[in-house]
PDB file of N, CA and C in Angstrom:
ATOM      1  N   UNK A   1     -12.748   5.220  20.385  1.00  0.00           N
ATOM      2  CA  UNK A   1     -11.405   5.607  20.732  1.00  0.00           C
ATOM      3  C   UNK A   1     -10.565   4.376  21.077  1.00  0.00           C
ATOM      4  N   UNK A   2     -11.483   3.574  21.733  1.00  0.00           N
ATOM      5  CA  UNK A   2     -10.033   2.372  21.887  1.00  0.00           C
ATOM      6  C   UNK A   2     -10.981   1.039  21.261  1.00  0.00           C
ATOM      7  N   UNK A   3     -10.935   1.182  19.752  1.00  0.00           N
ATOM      8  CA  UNK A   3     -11.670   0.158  19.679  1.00  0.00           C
ATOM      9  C   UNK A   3     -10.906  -1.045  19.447  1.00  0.00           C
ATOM     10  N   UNK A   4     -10.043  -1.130  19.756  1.00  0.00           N
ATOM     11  CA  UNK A   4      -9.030  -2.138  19.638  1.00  0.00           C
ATOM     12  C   UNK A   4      -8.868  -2.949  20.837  1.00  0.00           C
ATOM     13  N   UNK A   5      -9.766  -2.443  22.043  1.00  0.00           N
ATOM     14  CA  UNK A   5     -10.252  -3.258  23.330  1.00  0.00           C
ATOM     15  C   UNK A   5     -11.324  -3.896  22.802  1.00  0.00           C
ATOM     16  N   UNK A   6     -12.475  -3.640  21.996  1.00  0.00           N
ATOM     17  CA  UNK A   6     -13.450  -4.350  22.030  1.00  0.00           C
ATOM     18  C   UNK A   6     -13.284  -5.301  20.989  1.00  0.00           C
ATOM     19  N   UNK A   7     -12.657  -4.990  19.949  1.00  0.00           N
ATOM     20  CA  UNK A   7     -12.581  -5.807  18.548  1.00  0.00           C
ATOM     21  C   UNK A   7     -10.616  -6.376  18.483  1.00  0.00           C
ATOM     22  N   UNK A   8     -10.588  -7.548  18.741  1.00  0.00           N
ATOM     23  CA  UNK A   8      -9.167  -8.134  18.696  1.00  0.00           C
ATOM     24  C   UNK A   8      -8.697  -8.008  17.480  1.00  0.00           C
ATOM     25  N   UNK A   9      -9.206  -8.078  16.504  1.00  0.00           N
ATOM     26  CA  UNK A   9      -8.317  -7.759  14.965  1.00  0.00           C
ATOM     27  C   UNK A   9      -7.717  -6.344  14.948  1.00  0.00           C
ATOM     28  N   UNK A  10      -8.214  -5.731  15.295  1.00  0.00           N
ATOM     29  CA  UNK A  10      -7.873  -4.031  15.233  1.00  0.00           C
ATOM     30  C   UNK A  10      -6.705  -3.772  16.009  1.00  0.00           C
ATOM     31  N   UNK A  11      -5.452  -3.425  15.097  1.00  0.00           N
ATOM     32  CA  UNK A  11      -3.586  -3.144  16.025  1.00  0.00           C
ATOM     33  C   UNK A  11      -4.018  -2.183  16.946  1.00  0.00           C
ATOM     34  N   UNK A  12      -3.256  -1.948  17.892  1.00  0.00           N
ATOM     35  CA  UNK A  12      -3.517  -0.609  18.967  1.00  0.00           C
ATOM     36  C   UNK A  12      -2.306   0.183  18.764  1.00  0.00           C
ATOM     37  N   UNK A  13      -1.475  -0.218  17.715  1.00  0.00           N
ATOM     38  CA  UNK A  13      -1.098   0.593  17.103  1.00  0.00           C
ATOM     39  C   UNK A  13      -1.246   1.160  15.746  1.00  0.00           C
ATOM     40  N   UNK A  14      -0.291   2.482  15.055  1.00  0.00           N
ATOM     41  CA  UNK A  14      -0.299   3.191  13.800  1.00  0.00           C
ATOM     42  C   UNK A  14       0.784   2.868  13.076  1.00  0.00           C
ATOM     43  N   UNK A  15       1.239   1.445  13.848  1.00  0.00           N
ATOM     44  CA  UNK A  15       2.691   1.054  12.880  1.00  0.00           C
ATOM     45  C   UNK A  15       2.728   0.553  11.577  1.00  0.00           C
ATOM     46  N   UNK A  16       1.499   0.278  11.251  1.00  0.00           N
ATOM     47  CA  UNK A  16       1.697  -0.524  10.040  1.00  0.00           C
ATOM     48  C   UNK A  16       1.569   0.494   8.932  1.00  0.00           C
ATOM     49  N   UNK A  17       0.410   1.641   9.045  1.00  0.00           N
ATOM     50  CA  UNK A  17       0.381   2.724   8.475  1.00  0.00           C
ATOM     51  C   UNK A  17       1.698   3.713   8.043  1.00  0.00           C
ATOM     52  N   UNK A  18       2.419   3.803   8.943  1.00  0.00           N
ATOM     53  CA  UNK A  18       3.683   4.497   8.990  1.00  0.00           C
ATOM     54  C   UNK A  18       4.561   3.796   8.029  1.00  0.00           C
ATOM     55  N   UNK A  19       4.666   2.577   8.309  1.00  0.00           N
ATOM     56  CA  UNK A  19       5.569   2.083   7.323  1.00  0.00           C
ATOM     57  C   UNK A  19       5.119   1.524   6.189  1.00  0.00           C
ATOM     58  N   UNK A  20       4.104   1.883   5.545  1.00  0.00           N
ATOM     59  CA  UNK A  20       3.048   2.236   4.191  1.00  0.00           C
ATOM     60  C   UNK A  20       3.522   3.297   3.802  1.00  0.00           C
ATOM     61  N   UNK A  21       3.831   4.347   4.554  1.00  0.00           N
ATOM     62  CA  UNK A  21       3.790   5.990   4.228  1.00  0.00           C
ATOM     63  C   UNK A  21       6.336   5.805   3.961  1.00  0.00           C
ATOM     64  N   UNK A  22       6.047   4.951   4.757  1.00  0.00           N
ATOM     65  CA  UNK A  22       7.874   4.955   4.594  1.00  0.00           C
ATOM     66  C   UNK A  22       8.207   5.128   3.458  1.00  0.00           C
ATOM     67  N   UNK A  23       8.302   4.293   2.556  1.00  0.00           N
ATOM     68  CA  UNK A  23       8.969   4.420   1.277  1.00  0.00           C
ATOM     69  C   UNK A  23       8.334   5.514   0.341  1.00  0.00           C
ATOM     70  N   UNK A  24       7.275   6.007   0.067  1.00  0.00           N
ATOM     71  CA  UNK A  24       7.362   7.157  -0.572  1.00  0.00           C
ATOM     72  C   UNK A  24       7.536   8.459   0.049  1.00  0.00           C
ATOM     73  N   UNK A  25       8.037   8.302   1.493  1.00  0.00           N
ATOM     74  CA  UNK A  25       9.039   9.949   1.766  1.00  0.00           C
ATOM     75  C   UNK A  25      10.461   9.569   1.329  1.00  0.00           C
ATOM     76  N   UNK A  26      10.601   8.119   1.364  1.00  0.00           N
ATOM     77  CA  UNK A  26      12.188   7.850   1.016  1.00  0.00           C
ATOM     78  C   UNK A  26      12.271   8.142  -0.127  1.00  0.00           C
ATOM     79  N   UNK A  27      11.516   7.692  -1.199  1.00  0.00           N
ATOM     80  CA  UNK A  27      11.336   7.890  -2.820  1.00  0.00           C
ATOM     81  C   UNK A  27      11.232   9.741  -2.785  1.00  0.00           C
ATOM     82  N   UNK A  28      10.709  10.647  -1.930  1.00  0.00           N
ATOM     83  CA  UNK A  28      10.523  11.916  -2.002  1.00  0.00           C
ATOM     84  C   UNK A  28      12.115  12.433  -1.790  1.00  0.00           C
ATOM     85  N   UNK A  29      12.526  11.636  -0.972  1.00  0.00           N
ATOM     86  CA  UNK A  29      13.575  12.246  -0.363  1.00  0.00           C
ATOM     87  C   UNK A  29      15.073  12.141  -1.240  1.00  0.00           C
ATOM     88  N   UNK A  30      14.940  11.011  -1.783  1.00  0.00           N
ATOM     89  CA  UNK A  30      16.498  10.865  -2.545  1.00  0.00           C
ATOM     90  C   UNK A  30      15.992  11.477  -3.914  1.00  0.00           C
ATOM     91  N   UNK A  31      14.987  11.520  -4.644  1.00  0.00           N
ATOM     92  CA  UNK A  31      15.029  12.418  -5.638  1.00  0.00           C
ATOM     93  C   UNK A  31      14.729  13.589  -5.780  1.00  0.00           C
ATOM     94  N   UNK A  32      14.457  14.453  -4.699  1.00  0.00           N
ATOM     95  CA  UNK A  32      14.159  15.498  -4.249  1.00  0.00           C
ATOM     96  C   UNK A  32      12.369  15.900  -4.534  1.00  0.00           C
ATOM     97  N   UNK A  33      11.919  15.289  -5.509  1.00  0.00           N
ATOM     98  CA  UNK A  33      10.265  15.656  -5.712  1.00  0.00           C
ATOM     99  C   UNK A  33      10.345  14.809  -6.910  1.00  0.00           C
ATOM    100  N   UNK A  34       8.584  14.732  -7.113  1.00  0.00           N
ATOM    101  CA  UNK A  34       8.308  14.247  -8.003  1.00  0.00           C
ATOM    102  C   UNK A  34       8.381  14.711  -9.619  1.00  0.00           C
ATOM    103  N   UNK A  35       8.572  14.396 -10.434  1.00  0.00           N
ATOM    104  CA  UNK A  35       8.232  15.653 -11.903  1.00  0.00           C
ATOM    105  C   UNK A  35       7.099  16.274 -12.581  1.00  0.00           C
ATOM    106  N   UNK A  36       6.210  15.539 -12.279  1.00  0.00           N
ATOM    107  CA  UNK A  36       4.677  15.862 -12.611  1.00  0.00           C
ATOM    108  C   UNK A  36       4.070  15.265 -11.749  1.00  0.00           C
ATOM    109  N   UNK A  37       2.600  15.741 -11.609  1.00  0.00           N
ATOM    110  CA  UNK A  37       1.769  15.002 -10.825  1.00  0.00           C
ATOM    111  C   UNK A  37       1.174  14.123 -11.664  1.00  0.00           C
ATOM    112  N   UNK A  38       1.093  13.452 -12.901  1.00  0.00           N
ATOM    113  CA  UNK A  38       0.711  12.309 -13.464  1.00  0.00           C
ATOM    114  C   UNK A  38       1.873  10.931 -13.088  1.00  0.00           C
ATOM    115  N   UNK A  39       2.798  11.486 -12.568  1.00  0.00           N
ATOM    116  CA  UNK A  39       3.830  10.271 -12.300  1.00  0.00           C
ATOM    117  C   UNK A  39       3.905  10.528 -10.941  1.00  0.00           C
ATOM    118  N   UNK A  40       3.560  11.187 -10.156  1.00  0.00           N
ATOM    119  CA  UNK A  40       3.665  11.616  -8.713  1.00  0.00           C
ATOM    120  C   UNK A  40       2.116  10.204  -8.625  1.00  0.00           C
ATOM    121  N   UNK A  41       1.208  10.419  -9.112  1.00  0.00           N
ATOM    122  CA  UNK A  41      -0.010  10.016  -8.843  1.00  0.00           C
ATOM    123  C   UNK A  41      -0.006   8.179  -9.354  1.00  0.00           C
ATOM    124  N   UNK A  42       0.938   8.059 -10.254  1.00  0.00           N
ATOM    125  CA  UNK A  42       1.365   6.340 -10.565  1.00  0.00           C
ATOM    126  C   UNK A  42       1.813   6.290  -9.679  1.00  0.00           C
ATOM    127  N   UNK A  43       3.099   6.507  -9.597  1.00  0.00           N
ATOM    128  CA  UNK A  43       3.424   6.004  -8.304  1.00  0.00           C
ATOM    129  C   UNK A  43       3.024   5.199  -7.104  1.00  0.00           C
ATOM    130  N   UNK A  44       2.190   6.691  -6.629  1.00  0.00           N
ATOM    131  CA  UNK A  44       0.819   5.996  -5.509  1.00  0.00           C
ATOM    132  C   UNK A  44      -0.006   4.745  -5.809  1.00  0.00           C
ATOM    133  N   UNK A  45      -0.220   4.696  -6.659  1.00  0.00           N
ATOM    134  CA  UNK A  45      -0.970   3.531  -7.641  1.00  0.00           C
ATOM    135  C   UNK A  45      -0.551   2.347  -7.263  1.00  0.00           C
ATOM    136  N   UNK A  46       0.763   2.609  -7.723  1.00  0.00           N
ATOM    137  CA  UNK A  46       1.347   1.360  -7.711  1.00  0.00           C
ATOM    138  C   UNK A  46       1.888   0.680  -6.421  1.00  0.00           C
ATOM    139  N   UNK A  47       2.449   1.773  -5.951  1.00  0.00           N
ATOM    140  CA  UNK A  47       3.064   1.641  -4.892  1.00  0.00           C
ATOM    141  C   UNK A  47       1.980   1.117  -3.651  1.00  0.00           C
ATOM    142  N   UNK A  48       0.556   1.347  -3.742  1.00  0.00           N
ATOM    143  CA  UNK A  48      -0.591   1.332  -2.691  1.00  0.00           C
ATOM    144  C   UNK A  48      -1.176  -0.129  -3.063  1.00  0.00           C
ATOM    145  N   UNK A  49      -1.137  -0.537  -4.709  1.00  0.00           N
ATOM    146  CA  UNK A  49      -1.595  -1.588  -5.139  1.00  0.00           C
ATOM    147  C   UNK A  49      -0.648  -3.042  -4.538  1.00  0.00           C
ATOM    148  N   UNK A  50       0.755  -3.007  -4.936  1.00  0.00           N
ATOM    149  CA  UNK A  50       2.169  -3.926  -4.091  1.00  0.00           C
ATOM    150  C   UNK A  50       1.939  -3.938  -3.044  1.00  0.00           C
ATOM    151  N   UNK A  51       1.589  -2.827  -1.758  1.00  0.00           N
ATOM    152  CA  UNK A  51       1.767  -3.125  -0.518  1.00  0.00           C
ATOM    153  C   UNK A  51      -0.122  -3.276   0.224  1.00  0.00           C
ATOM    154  N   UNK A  52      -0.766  -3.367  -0.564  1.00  0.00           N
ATOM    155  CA  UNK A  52      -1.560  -3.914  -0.211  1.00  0.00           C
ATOM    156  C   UNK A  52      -1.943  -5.438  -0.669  1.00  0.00           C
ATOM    157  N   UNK A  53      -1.502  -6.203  -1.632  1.00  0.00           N
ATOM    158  CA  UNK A  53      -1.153  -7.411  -2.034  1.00  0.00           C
ATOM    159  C   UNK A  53       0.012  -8.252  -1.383  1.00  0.00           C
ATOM    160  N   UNK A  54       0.700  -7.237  -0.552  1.00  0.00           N
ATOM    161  CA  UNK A  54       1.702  -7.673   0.275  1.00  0.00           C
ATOM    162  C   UNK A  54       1.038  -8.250   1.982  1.00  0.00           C
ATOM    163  N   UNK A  55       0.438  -7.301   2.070  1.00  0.00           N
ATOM    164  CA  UNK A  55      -0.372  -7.173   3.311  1.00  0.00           C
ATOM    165  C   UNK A  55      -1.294  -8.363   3.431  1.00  0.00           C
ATOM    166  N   UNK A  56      -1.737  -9.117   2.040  1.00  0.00           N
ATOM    167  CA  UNK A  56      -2.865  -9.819   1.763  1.00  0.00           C
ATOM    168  C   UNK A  56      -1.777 -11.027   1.399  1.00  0.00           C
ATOM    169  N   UNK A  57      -0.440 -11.479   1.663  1.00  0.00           N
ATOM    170  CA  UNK A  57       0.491 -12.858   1.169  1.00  0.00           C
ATOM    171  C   UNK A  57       0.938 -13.027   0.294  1.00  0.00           C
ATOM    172  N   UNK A  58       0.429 -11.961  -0.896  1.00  0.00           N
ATOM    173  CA  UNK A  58       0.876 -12.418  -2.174  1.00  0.00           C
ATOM    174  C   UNK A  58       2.254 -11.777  -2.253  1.00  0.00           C
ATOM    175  N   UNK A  59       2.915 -12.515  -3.457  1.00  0.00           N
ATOM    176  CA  UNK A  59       4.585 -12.544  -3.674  1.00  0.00           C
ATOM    177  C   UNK A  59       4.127 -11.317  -4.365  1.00  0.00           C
ATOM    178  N   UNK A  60       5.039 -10.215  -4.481  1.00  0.00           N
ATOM    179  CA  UNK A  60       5.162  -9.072  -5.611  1.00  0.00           C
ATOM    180  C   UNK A  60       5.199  -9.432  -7.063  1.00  0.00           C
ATOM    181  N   UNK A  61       5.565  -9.990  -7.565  1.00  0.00           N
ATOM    182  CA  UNK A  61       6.293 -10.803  -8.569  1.00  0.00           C
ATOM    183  C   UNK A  61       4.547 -11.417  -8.896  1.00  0.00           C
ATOM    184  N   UNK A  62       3.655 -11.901  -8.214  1.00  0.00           N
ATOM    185  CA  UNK A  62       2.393 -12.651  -8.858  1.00  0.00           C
ATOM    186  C   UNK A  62       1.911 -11.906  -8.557  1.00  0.00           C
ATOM    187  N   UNK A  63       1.846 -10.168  -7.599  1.00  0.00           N
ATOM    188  CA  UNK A  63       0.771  -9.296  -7.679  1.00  0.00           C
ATOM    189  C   UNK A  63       0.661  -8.655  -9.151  1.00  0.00           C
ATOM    190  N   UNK A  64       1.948  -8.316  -9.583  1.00  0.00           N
ATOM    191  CA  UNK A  64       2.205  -7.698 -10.877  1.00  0.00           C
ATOM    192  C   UNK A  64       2.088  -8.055 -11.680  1.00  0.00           C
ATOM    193  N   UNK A  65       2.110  -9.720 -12.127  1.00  0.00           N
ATOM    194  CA  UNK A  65       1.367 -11.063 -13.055  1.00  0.00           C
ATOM    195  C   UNK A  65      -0.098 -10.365 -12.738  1.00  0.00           C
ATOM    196  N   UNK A  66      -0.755 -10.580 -11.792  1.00  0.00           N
ATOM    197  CA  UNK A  66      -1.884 -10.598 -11.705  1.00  0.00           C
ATOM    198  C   UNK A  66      -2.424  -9.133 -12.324  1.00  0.00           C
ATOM    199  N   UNK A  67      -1.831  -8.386 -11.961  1.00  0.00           N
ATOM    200  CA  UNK A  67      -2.734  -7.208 -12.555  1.00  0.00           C
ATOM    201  C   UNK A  67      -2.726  -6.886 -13.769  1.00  0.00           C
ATOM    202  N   UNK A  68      -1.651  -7.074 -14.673  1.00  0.00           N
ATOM    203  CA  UNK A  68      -0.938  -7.358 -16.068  1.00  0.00           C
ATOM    204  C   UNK A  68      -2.014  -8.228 -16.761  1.00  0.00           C
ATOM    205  N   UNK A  69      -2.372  -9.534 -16.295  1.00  0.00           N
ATOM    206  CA  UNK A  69      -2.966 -10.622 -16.635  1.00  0.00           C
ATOM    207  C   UNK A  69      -5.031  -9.761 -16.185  1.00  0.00           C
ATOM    208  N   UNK A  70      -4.779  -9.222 -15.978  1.00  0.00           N
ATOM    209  CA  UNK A  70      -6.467  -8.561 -15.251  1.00  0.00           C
ATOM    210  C   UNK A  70      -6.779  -8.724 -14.306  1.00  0.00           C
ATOM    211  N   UNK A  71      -6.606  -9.860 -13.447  1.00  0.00           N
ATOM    212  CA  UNK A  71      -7.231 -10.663 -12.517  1.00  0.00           C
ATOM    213  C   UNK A  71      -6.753 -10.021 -10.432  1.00  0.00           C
ATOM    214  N   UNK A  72      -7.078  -8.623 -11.298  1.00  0.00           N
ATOM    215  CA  UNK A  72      -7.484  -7.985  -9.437  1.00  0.00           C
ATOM    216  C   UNK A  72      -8.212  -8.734  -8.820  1.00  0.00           C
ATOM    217  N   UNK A  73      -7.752  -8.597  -7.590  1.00  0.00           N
ATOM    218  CA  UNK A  73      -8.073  -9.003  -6.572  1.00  0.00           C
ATOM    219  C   UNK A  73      -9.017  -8.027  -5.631  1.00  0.00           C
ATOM    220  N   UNK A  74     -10.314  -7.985  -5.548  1.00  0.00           N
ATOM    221  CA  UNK A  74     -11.003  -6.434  -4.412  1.00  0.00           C
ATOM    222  C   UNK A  74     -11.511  -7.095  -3.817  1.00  0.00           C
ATOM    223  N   UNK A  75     -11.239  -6.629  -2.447  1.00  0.00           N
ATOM    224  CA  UNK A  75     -11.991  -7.249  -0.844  1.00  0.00           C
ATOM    225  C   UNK A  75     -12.956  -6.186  -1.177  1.00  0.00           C
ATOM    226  N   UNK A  76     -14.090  -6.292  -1.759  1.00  0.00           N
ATOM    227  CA  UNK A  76     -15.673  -5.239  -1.346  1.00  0.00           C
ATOM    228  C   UNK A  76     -15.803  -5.459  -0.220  1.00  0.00           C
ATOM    229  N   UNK A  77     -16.308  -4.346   0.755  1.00  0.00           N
ATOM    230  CA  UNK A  77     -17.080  -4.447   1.917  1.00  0.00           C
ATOM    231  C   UNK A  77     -15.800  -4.296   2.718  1.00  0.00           C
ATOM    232  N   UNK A  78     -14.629  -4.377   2.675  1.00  0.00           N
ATOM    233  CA  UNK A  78     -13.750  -4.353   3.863  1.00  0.00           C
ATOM    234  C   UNK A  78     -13.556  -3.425   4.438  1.00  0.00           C
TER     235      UNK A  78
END
């Protein structure tokens, strides 16, 4: 429950999560829904792939080189 006393890397907060989840209620919200769930489900894709390459330093612009080009990036084990 508070493992964020014993382990210093761990936020003691849910802020960073929340504003992960921000932009696709905003994206929900100004177009009213998605059109299919095959583009509902890119989206996520993409959108989860950018802000986790964001999270990790990289420019947007060389995450999207990079995945284009093959060369994912996977933290195994994290």
């Amino acid at each position: 429950m508070l493992l964020f006393a014993k382990n210093p890397q761990v936020s003691f907060t849910n802020n960073r999560a929340e504003q992960d989840l921000r932009m696709s209620k905003v994206k929900q919200k100004v177009s009213g829904c998605f059109r299919t769930e095959i583009y509902a489900l890119a989206y996520c894709r993409i959108s989860s792939y950018l802000q986790t390459m964001a999270n990790r330093g990289y420019n947007p612009l060389i995450a999207v080189q990079m995945a284009l080009a093959g060369e994912l990036e996977f933290a195994g084990g994290e």
